[in-house]
C-alpha atoms as a PDB file:
ATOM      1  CA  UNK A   1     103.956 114.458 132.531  1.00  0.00           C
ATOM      2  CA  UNK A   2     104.647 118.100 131.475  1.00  0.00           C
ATOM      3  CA  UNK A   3     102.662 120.317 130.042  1.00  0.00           C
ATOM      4  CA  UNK A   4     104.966 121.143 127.117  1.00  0.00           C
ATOM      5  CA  UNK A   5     104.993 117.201 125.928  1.00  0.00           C
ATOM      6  CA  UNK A   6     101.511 117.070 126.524  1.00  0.00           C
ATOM      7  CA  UNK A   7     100.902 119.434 124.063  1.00  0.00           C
ATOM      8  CA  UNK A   8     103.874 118.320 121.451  1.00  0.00           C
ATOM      9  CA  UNK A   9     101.892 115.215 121.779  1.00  0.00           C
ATOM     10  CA  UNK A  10      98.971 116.949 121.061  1.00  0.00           C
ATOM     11  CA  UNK A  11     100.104 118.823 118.347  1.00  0.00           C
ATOM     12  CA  UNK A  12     101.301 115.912 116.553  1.00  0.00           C
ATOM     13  CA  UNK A  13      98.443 113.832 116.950  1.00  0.00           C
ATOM     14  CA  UNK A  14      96.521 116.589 115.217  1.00  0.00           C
ATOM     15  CA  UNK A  15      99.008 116.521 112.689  1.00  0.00           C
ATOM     16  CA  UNK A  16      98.428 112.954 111.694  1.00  0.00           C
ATOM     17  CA  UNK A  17     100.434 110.868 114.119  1.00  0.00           C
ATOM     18  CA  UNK A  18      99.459 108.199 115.898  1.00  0.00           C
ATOM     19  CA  UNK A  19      98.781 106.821 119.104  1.00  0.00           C
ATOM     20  CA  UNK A  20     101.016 103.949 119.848  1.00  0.00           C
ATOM     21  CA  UNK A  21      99.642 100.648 121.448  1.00  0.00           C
ATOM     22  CA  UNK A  22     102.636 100.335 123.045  1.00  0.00           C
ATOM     23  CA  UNK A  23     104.059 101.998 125.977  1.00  0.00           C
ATOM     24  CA  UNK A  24     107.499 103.634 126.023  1.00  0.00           C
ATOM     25  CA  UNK A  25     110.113 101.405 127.160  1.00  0.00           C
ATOM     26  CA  UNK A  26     111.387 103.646 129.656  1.00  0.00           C
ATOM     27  CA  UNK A  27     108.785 105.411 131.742  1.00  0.00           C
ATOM     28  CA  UNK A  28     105.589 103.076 130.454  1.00  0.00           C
ATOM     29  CA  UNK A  29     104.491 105.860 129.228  1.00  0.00           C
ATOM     30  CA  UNK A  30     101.988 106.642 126.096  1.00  0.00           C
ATOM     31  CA  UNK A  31     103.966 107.457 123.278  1.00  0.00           C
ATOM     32  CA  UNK A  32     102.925 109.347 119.841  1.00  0.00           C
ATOM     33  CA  UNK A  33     104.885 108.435 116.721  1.00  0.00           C
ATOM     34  CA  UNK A  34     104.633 110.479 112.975  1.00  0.00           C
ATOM     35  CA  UNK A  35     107.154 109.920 110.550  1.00  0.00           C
ATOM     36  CA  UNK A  36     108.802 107.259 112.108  1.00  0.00           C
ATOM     37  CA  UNK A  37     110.127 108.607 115.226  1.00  0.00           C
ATOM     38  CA  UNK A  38     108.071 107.790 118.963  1.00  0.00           C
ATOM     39  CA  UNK A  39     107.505 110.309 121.284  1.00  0.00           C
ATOM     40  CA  UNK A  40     106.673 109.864 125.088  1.00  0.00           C
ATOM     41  CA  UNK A  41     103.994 112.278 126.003  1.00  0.00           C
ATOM     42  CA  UNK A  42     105.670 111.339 129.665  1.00  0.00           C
ATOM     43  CA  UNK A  43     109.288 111.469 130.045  1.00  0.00           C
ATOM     44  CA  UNK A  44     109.825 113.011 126.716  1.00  0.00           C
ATOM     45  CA  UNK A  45     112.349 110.204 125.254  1.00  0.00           C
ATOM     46  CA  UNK A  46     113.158 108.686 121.865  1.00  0.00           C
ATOM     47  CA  UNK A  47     113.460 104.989 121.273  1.00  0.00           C
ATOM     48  CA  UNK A  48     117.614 104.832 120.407  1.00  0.00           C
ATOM     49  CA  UNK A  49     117.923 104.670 116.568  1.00  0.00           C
ATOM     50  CA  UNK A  50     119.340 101.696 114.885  1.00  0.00           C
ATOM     51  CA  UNK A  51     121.237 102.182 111.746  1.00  0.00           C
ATOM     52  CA  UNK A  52     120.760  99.561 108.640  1.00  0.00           C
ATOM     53  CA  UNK A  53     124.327  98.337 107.778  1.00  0.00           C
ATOM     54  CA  UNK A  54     123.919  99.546 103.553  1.00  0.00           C
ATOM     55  CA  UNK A  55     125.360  96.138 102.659  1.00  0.00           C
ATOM     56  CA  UNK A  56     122.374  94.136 104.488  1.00  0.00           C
ATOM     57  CA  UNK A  57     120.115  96.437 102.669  1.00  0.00           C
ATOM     58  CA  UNK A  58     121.154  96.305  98.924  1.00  0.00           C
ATOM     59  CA  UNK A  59     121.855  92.540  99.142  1.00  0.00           C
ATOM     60  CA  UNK A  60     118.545  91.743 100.401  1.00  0.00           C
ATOM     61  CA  UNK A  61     116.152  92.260  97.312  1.00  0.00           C
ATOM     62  CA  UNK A  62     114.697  88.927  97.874  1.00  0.00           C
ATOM     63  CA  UNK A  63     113.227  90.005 101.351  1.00  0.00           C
ATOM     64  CA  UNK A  64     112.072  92.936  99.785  1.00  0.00           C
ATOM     65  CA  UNK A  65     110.007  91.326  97.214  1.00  0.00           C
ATOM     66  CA  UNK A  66     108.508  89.007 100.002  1.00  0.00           C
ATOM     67  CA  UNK A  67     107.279  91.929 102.019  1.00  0.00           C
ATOM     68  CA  UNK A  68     106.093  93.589  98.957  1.00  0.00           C
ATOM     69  CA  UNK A  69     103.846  89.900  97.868  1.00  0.00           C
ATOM     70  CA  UNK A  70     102.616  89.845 101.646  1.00  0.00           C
ATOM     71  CA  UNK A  71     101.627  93.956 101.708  1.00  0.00           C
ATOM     72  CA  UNK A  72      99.220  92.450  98.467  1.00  0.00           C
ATOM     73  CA  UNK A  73      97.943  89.462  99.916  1.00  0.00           C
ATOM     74  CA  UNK A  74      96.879  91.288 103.257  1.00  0.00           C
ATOM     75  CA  UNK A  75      95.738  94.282 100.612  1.00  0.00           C
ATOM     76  CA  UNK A  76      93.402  91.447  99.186  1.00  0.00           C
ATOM     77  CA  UNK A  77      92.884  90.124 102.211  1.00  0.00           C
ATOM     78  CA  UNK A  78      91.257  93.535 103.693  1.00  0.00           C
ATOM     79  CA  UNK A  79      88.981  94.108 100.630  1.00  0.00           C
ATOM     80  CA  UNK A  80      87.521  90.695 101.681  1.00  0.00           C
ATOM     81  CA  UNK A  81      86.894  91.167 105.694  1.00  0.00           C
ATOM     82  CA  UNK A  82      83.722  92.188 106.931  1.00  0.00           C
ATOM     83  CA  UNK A  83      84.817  92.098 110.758  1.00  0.00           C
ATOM     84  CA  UNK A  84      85.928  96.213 111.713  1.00  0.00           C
ATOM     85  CA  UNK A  85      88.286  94.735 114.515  1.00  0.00           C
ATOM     86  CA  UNK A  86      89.917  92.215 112.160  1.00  0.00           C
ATOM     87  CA  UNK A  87      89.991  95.035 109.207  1.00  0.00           C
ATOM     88  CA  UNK A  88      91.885  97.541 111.984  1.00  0.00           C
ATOM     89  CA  UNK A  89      94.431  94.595 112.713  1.00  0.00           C
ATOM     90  CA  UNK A  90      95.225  94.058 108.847  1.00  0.00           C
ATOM     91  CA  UNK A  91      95.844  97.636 108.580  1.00  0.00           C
ATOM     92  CA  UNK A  92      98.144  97.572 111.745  1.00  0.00           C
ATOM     93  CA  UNK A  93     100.419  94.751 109.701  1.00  0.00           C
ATOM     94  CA  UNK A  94      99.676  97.120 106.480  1.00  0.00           C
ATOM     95  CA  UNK A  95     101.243  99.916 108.341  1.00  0.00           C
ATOM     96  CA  UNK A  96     104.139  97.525 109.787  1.00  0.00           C
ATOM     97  CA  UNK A  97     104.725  96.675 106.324  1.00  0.00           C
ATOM     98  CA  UNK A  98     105.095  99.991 104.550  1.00  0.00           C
ATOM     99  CA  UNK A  99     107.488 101.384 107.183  1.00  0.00           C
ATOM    100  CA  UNK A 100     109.281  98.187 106.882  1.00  0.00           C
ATOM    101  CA  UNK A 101     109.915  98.338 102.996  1.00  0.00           C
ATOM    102  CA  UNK A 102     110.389 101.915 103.090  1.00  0.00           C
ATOM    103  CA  UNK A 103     113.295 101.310 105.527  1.00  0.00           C
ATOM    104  CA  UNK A 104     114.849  98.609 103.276  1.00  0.00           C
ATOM    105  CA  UNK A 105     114.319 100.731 100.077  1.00  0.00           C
ATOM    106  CA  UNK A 106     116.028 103.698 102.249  1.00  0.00           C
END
């Protein structure tokens, strides 16, 4: 681990990434993501970026409005939970969610 990702790491984790659960798929490594992109504070690589075909996207408004009805029911669902480890796992799917319709929106 070098010093410089250690502190690109760092400085995005101060900037309000987040520490991923799971390790880079390369090294095993702890990885950092903000905005959508993963960084490994170890070897320093990217995940490879898939492209959404713009067809799949724009033709799929029904999947859209099923991830939308499921971001509401686990909204609901959270106002409801008195357990902090289950609340931090609805919020993980919350997350998963957003990015996921923001990507199909995109």
């Amino acid at each position: 681990m070098s010093k410089g990702l250690t502190k690109k790491a760092v400085d995005m984790l101060l900037n309000g990434a987040t520490l991923l659960s799971e390790p880079c798929p390369y090294c095993k490594g702890v990885r950092v993501m903000k905005d959508g992109n993963a960084l490994c504070a170890s070897c320093g690589r990217e995940p490879e970026q898939k492209t959404v075909d713009d067809n799949f996207v724009s033709s799929d408004k029904p999947t859209l409005e099923k991830l939308e009805k499921k971001l509401s029911d686990l909204t609901d669902e959270l106002s409801n939970e008195q357990s902090h480890e289950k609340q931090q796992l609805i919020l993980k799917s919350i997350n998963l969610l957003i990015e996921s319709i923001d990507k199909l929106k995109k």
